[in-house]
C-alpha atoms as a PDB file:
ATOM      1  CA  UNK A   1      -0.301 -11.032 -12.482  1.00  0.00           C
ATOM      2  CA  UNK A   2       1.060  -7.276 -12.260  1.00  0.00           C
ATOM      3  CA  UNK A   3       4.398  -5.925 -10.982  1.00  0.00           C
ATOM      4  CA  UNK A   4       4.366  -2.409 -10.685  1.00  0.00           C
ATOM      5  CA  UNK A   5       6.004   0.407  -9.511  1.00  0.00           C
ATOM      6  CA  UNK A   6       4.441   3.754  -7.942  1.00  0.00           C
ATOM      7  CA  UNK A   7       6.765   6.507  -6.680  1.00  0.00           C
ATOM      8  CA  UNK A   8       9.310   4.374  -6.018  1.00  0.00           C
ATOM      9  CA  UNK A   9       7.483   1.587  -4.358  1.00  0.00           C
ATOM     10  CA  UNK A  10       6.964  -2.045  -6.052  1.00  0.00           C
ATOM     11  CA  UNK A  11       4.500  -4.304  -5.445  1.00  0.00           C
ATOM     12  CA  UNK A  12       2.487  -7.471  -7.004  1.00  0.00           C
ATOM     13  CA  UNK A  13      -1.085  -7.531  -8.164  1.00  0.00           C
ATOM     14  CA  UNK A  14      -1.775 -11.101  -8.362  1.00  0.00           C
ATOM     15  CA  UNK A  15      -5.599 -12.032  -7.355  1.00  0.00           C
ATOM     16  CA  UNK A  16      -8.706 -10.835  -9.527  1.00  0.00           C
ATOM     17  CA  UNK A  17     -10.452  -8.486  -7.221  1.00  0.00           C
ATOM     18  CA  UNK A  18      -7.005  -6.387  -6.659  1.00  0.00           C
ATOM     19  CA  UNK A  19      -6.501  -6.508 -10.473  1.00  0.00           C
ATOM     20  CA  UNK A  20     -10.300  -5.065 -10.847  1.00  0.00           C
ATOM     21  CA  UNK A  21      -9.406  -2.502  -8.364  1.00  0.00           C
ATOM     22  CA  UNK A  22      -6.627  -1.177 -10.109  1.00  0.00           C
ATOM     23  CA  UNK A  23      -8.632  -1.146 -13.071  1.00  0.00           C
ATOM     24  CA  UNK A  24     -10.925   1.125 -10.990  1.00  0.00           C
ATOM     25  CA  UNK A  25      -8.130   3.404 -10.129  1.00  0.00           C
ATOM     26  CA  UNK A  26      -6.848   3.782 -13.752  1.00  0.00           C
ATOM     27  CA  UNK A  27     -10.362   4.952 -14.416  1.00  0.00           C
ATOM     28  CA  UNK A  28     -10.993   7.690 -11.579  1.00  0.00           C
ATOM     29  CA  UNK A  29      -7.190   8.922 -11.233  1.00  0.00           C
ATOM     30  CA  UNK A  30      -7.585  11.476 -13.941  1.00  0.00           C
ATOM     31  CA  UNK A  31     -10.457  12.860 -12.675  1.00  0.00           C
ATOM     32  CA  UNK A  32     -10.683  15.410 -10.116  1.00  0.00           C
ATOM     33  CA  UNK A  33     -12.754  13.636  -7.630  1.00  0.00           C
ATOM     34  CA  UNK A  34     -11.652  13.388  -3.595  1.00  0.00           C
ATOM     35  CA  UNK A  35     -10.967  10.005  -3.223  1.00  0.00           C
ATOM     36  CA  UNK A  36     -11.400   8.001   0.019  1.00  0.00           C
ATOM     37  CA  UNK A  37      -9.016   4.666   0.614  1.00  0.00           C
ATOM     38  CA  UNK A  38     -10.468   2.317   3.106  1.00  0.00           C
ATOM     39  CA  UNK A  39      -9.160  -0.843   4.928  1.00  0.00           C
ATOM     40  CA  UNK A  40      -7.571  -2.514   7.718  1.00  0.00           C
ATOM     41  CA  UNK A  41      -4.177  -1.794   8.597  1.00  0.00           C
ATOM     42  CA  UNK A  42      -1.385  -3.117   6.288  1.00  0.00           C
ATOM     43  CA  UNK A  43      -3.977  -3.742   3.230  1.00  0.00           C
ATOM     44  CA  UNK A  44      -1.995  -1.754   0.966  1.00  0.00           C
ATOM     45  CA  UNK A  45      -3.279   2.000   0.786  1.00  0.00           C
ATOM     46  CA  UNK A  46      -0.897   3.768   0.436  1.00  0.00           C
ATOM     47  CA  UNK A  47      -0.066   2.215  -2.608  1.00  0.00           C
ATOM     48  CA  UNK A  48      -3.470   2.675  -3.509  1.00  0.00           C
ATOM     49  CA  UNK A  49      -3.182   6.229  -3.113  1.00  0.00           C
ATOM     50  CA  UNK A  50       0.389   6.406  -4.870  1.00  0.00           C
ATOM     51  CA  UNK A  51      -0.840   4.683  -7.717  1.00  0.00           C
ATOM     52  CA  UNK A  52      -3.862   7.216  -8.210  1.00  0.00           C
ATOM     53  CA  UNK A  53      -1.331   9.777  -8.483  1.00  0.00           C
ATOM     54  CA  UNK A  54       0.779   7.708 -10.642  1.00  0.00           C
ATOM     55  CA  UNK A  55      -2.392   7.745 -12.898  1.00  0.00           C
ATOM     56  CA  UNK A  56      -3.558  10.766 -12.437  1.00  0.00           C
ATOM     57  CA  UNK A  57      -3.103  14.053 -14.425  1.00  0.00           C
ATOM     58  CA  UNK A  58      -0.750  15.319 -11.820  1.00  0.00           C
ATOM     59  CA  UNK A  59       1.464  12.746 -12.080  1.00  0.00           C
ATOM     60  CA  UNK A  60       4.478  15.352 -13.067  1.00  0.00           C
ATOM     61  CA  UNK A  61       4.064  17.661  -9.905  1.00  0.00           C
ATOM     62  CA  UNK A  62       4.525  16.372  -6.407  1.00  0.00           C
ATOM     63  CA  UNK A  63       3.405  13.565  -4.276  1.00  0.00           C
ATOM     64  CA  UNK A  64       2.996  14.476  -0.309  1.00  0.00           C
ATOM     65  CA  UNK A  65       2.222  12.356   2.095  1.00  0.00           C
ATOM     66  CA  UNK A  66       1.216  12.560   5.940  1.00  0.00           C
ATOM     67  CA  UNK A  67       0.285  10.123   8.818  1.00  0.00           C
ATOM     68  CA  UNK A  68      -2.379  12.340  10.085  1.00  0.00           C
ATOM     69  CA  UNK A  69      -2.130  10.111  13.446  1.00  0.00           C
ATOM     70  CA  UNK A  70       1.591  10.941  14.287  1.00  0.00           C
ATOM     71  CA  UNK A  71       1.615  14.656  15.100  1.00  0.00           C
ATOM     72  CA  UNK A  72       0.081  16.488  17.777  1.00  0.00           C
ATOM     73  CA  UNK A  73      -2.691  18.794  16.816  1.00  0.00           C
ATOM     74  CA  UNK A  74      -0.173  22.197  17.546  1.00  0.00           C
ATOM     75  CA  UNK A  75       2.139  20.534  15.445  1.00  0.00           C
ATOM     76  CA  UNK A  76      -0.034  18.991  12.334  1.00  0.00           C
ATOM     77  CA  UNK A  77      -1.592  22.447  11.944  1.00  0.00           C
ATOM     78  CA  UNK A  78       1.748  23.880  11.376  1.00  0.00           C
ATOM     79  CA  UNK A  79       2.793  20.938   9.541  1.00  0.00           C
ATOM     80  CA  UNK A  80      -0.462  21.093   6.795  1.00  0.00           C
ATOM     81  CA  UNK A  81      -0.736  25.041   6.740  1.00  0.00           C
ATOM     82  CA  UNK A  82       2.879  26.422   7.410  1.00  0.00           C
ATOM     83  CA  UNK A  83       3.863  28.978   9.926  1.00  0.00           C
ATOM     84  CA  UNK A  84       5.357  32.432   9.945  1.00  0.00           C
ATOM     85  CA  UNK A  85       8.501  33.466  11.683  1.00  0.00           C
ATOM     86  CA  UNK A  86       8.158  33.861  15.378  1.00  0.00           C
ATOM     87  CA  UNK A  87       4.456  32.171  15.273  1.00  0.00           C
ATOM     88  CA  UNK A  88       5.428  30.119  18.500  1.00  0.00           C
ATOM     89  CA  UNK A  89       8.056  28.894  20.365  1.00  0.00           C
ATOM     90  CA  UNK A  90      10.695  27.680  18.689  1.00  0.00           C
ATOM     91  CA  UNK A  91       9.321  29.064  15.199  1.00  0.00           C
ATOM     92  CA  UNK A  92      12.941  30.665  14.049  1.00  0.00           C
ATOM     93  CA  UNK A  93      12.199  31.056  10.481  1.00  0.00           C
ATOM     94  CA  UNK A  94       8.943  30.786   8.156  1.00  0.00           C
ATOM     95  CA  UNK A  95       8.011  27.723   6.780  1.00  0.00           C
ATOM     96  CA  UNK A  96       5.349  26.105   4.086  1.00  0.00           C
ATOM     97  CA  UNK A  97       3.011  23.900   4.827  1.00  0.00           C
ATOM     98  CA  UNK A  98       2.221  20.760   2.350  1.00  0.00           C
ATOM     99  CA  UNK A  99      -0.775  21.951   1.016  1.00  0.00           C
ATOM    100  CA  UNK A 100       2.058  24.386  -0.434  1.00  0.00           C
ATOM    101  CA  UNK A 101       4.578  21.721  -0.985  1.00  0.00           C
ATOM    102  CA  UNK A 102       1.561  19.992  -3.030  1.00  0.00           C
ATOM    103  CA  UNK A 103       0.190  22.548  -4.916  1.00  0.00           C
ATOM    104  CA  UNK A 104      -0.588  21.265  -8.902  1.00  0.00           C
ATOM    105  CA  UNK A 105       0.185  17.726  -7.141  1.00  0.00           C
ATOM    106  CA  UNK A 106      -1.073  15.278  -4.620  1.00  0.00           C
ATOM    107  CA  UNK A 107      -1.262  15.444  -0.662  1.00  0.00           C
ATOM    108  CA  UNK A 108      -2.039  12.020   0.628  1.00  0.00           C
ATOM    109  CA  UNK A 109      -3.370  12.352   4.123  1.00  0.00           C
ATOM    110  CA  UNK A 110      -3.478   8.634   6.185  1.00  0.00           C
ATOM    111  CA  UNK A 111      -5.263   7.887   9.019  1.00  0.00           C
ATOM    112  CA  UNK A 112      -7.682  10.958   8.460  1.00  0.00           C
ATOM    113  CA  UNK A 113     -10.128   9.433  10.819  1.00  0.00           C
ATOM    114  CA  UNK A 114      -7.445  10.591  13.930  1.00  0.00           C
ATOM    115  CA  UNK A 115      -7.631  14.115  12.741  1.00  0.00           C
ATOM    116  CA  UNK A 116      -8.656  16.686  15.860  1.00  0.00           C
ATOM    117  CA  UNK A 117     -12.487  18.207  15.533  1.00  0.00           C
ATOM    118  CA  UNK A 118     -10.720  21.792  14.675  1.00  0.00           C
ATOM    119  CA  UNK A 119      -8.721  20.576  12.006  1.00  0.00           C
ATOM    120  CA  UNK A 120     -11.667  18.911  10.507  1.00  0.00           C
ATOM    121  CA  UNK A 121     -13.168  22.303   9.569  1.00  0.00           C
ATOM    122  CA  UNK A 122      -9.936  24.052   8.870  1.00  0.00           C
ATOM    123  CA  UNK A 123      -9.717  21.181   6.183  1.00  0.00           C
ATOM    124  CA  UNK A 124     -13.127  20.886   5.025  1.00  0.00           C
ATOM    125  CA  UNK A 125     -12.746  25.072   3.754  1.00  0.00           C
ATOM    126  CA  UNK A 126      -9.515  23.955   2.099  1.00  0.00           C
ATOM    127  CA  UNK A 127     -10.911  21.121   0.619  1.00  0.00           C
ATOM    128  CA  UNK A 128     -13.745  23.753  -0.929  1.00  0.00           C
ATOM    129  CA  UNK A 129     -11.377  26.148  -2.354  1.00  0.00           C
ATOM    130  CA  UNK A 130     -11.232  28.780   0.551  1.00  0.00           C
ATOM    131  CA  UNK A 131      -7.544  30.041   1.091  1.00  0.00           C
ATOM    132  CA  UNK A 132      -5.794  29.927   4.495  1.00  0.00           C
ATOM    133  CA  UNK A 133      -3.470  31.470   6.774  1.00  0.00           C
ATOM    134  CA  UNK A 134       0.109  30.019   7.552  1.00  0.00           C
ATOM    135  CA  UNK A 135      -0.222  29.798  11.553  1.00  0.00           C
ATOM    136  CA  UNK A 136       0.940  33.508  12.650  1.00  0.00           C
ATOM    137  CA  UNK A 137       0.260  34.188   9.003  1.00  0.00           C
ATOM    138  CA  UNK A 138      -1.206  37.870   7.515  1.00  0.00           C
ATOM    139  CA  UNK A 139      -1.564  36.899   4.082  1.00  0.00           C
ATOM    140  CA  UNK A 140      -4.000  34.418   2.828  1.00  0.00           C
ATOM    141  CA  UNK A 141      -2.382  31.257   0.808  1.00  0.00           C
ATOM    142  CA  UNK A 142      -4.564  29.695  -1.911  1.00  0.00           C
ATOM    143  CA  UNK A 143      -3.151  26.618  -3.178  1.00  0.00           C
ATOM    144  CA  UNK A 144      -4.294  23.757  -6.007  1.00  0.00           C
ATOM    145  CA  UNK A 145      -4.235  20.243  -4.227  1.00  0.00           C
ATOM    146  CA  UNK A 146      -5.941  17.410  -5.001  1.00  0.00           C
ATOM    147  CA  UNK A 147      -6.352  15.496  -1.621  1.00  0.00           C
ATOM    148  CA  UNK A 148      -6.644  11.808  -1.155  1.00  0.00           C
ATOM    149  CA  UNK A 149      -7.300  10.151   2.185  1.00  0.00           C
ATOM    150  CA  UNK A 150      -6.870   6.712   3.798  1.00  0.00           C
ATOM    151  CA  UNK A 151      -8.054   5.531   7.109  1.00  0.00           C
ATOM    152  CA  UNK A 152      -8.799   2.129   8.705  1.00  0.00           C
ATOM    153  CA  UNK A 153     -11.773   2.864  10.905  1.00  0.00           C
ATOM    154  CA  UNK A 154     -15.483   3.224   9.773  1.00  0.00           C
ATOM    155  CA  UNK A 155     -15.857   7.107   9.125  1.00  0.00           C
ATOM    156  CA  UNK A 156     -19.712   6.426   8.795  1.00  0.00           C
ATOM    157  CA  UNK A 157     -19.230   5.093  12.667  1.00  0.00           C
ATOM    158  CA  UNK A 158     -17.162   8.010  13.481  1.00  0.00           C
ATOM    159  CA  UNK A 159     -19.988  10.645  11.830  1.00  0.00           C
ATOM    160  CA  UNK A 160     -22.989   9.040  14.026  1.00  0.00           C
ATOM    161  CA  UNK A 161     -21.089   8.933  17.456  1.00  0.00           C
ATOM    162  CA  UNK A 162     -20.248  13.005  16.622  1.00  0.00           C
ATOM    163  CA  UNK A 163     -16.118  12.330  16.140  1.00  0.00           C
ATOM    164  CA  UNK A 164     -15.749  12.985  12.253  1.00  0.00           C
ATOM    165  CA  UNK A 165     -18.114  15.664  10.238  1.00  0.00           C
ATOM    166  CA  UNK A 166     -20.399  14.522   7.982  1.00  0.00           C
ATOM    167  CA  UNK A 167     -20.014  17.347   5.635  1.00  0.00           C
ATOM    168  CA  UNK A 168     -15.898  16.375   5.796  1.00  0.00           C
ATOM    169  CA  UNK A 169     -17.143  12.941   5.379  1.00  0.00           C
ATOM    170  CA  UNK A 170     -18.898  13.273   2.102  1.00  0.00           C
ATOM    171  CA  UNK A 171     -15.856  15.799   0.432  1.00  0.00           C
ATOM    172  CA  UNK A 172     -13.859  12.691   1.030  1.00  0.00           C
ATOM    173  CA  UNK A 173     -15.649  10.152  -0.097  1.00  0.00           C
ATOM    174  CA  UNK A 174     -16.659  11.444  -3.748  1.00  0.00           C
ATOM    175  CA  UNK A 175     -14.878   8.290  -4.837  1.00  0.00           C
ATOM    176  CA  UNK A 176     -14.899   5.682  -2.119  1.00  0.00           C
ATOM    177  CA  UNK A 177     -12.129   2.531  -2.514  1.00  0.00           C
ATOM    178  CA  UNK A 178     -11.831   0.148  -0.214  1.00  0.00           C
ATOM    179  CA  UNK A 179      -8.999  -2.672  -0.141  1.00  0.00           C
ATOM    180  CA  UNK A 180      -9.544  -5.745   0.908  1.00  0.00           C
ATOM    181  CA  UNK A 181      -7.349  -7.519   3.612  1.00  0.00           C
ATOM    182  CA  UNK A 182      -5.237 -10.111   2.783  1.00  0.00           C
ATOM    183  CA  UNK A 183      -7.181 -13.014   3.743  1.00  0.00           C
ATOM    184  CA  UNK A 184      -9.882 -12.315   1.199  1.00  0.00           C
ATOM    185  CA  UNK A 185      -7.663 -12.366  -1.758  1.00  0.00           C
ATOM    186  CA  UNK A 186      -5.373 -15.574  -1.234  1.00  0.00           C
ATOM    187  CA  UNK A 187      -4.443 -15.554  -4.393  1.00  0.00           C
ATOM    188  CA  UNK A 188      -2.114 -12.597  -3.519  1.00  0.00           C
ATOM    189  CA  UNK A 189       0.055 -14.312  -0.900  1.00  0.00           C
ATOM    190  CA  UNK A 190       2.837 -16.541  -2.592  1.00  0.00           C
ATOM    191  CA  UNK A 191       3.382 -13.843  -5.838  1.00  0.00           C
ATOM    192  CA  UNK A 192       3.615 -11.086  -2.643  1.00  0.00           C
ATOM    193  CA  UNK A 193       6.023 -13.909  -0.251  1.00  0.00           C
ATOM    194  CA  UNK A 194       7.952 -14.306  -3.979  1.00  0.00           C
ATOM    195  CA  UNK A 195       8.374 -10.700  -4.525  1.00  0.00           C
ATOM    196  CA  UNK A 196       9.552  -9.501  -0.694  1.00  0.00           C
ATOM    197  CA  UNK A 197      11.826 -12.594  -0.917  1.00  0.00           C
ATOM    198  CA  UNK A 198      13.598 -11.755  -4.360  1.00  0.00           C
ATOM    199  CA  UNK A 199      13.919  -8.087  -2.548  1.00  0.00           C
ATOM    200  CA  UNK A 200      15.707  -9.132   0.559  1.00  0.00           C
ATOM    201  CA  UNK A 201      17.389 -12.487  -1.156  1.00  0.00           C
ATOM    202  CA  UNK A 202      16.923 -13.591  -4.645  1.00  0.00           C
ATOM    203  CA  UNK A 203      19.254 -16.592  -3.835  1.00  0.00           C
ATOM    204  CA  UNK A 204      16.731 -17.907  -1.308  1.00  0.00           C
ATOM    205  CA  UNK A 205      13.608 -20.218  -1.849  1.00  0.00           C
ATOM    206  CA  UNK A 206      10.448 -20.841  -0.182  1.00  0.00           C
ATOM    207  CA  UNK A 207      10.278 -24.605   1.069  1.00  0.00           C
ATOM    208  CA  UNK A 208       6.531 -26.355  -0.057  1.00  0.00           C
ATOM    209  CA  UNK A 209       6.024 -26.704   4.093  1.00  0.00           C
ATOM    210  CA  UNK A 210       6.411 -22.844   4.665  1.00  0.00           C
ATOM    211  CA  UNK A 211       3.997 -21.957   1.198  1.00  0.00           C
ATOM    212  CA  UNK A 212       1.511 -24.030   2.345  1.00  0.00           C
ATOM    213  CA  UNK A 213       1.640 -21.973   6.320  1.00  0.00           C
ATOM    214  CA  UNK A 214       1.893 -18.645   4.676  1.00  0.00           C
ATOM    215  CA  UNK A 215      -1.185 -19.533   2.947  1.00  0.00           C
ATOM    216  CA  UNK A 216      -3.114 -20.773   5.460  1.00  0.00           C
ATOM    217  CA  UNK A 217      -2.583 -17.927   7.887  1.00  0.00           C
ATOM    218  CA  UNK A 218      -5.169 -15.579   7.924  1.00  0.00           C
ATOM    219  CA  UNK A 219      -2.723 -12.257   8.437  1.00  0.00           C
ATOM    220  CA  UNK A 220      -4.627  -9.959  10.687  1.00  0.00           C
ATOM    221  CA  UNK A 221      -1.656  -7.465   9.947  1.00  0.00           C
ATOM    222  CA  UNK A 222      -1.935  -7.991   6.112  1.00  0.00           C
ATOM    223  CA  UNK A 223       0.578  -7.431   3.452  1.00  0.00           C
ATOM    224  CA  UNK A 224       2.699  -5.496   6.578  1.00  0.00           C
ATOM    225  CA  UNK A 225       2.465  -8.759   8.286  1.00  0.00           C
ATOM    226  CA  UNK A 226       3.733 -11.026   5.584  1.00  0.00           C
ATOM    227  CA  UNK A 227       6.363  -8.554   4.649  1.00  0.00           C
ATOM    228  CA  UNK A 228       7.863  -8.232   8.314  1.00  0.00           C
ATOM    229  CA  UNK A 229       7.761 -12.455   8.008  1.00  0.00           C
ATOM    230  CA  UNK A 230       9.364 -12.879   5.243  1.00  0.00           C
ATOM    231  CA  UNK A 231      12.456 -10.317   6.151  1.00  0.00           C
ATOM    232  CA  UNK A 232      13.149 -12.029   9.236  1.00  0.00           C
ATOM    233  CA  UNK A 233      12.730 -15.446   7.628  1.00  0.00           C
ATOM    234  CA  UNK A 234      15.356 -13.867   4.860  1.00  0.00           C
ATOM    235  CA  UNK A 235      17.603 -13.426   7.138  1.00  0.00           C
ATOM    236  CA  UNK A 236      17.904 -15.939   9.929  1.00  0.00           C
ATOM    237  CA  UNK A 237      17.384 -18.969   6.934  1.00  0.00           C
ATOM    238  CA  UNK A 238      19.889 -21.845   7.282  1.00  0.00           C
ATOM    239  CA  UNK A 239      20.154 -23.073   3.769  1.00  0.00           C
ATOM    240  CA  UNK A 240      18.930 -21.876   0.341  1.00  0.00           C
ATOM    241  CA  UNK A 241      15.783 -22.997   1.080  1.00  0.00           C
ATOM    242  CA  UNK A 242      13.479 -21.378   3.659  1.00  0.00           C
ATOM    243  CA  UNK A 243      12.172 -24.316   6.145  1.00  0.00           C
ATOM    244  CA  UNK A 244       9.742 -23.997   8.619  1.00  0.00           C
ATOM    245  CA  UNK A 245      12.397 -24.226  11.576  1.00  0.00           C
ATOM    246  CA  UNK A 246      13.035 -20.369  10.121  1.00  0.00           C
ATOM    247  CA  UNK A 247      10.274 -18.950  10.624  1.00  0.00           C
ATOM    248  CA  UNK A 248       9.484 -17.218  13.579  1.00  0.00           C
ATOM    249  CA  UNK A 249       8.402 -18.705  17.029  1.00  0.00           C
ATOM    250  CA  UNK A 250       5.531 -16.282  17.132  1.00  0.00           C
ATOM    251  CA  UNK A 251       4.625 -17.419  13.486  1.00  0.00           C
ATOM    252  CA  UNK A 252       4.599 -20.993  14.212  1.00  0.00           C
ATOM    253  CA  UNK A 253       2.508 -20.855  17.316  1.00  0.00           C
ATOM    254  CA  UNK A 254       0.197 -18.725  15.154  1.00  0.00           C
ATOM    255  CA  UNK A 255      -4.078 -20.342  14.870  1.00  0.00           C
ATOM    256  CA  UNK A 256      -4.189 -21.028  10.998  1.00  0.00           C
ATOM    257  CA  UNK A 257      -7.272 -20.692   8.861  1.00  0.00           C
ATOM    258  CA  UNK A 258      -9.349 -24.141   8.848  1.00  0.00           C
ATOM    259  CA  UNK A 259     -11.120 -22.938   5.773  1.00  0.00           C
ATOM    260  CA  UNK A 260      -8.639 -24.240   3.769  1.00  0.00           C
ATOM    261  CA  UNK A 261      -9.274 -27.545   2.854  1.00  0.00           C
ATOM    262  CA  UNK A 262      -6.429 -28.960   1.126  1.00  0.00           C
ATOM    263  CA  UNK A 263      -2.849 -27.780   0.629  1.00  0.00           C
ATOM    264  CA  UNK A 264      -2.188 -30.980  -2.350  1.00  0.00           C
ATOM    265  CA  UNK A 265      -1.548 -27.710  -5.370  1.00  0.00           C
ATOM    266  CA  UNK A 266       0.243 -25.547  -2.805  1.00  0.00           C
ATOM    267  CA  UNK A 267       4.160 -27.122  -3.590  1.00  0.00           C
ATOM    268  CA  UNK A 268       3.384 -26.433  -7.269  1.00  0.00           C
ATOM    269  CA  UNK A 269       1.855 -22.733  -6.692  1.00  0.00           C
ATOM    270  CA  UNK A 270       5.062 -21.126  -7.301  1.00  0.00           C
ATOM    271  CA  UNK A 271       5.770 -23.055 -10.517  1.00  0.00           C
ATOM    272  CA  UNK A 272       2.580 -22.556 -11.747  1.00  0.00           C
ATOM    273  CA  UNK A 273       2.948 -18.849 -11.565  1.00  0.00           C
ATOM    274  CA  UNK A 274       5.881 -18.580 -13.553  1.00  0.00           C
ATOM    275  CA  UNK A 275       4.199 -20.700 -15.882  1.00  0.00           C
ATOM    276  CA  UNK A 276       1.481 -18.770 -17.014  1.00  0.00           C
ATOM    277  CA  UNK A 277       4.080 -15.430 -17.040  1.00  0.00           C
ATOM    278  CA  UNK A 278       5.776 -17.569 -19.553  1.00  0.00           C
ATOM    279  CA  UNK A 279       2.774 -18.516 -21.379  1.00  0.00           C
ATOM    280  CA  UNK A 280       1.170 -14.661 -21.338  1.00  0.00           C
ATOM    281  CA  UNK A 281       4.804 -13.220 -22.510  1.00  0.00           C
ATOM    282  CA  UNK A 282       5.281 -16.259 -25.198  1.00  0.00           C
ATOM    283  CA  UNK A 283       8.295 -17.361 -23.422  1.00  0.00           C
ATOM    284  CA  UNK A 284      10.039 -14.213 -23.098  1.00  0.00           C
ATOM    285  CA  UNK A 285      11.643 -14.417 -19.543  1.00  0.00           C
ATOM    286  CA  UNK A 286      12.619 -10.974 -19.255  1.00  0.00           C
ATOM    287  CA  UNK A 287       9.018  -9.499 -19.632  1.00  0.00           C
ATOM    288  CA  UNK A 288       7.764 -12.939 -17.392  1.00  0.00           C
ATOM    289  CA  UNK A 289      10.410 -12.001 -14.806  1.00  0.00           C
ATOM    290  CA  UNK A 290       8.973  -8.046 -15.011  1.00  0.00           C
ATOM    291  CA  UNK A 291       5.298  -9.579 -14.513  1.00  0.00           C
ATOM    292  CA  UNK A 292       6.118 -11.531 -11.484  1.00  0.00           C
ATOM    293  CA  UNK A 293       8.415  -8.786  -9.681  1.00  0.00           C
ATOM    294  CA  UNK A 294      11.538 -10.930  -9.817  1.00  0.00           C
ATOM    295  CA  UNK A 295      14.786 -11.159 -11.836  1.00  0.00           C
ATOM    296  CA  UNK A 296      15.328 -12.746 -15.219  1.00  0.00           C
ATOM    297  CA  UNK A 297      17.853 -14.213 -13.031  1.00  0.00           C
ATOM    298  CA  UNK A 298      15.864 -15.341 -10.409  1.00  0.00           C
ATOM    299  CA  UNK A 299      13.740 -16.573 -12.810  1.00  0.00           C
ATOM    300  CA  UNK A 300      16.347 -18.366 -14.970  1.00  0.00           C
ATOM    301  CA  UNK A 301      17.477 -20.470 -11.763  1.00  0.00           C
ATOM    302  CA  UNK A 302      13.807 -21.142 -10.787  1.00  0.00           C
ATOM    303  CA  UNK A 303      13.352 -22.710 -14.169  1.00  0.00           C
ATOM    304  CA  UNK A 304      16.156 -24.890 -13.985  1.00  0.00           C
ATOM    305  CA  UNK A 305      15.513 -26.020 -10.134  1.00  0.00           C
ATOM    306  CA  UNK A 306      11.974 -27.207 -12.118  1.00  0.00           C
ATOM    307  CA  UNK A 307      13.948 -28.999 -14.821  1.00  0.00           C
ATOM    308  CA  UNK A 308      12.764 -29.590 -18.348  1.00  0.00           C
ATOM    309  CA  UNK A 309      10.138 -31.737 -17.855  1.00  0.00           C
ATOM    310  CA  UNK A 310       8.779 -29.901 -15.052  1.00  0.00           C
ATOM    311  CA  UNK A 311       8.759 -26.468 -17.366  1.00  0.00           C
ATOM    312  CA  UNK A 312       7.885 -28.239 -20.443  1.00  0.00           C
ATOM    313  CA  UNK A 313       4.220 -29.719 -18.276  1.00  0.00           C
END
């Protein structure tokens, strides 16, 4: 299991196939390959992207990032390329854009499948070194960006119904990485539950009842999903425990994956995961609590809710 940090934003690498794919991105980030991040919504991309930056050879200059879905196309032009004084209404001074914000760094542009047909090309002679105009703009900006994208949509889809170019496509996608949702890597839910929980309360617990529904669920919204649980759960529990009584209506009434056949390890999941941080740090709890993205608090009063015997097994 991994805790780790990129640009300010923790998270848990518990299962094998994540811990391969940040392998993966610990090889390519220093390279200076376009990299394409691909997966449903909520799977985690962003951290994907912030931890290829983290690794990358840029890691010293600046991180930008952009929903590429929440602007109108007037206003993401202006927003990527910077405008001039006086370029349109309301335009009372001269701004840069964040390909000029990112230059020597990294511009992280989501949902890059929603990006208008225009901006596609304006992008795709960025993306090859041409400079550009600031919109309004006489004087041609050249800038050094290296650009990673994220969308949840099929861009190979997209290029053979005509809505994303193939050309833009393939400068992407020299490095594709997809992340897989949360239902394919089960392994990640309880260390993820564990690590929102010690964020929001580290005094709370999660009862065996309400491990064994969180992994069960199938979590169409992904890590989002469980995160948004888990806060509300945080905050409306009754006891030091978290029962099922506070979870959410909505939860509750939730379908539940039948392909899990029995739940008999689940009330010993969380134990056995501070277990084998003990064992890989030789019993040091500080670097064990590090590993599991808790506390050595937190994990000083999990060990003695356990009791010796319980540990010591």
């Amino acid at each position: 299991m991994l805790a780790c940090e990129f640009i300010g934003v923790s998270t848990v690498f518990a299962s094998e196939v994540m811990q391969r794919l940040l392998a993966l991105v610990e090889k390519v980030a220093p390279t200076k390959a376009s990299i394409l991040i691909t997966g449903e919504s909520g799977t985690g991309k962003e951290i994907i992207a912030r931890a290829i930056h983290h690794y990358s050879l840029r890691s010293s200059k600046s991180w930008v990032d952009l929903n590429c879905a929440a602007l109108p196309e007037n206003l993401l032009e202006s927003e990527l390329f910077g405008h001039e004084k006086g370029a349109f209404s309301g335009a009372e001074c001269s701004k840069q854009g964040l390909f000029e914000l990112a230059h020597r760094g990294t511009l992280f542009l989501d949902e890059i499948g929603d990006l208008d047909p225009r901006m596609q090309v304006k992008l795709l002679r960025v993306l090859d070194g041409a400079s550009y105009y600031r919109v309004g703009g006489v004087k041609k900006v050249s800038v050094d960006v290296r650009v990673v994208a994220a969308t949840n949509q099929n861009l190979k889809v997209a290029v053979a119904e005509g809505r994303f170019r193939s050309d833009l496509y393939h400068r992407l996608s020299q490095i594709p990485i997809n992340v897989p949702p949360l239902r394919e890597r089960r392994d990640d839910i309880v260390p993820i539950a564990l690590h929102y929980l010690e964020q929001q309360n580290a005094s709370l617990t999660f009862s065996p009842q309400v491990l064994e529904k969180l992994c069960a669920y199938d979590w169409p919204g992904n890590v989002r999903e469980l995160r948004n649980v888990i806060m509300r759960a945080s905050v409306f529990a009754r006891g030091p425990e978290i029962t099922l009584e506070d979870l959410s209506e909505e939860f509750a009434r939730s379908s539940f994956s039948s392909s899990l056949q029995s739940f008999s390890a689940l009330p010993d999941m969380e134990r056995q995961a501070i277990l084998a941080a003990l064992e890989e740090t030789r019993g040091h709890q500080q670097r064990a609590a590090d590993k599991l993205g808790i506390s050595k608090r937190t994990l000083q009063r999990k060990i003695r809710s356990y009791g010796p015997m319980a540990v010591a097994g």
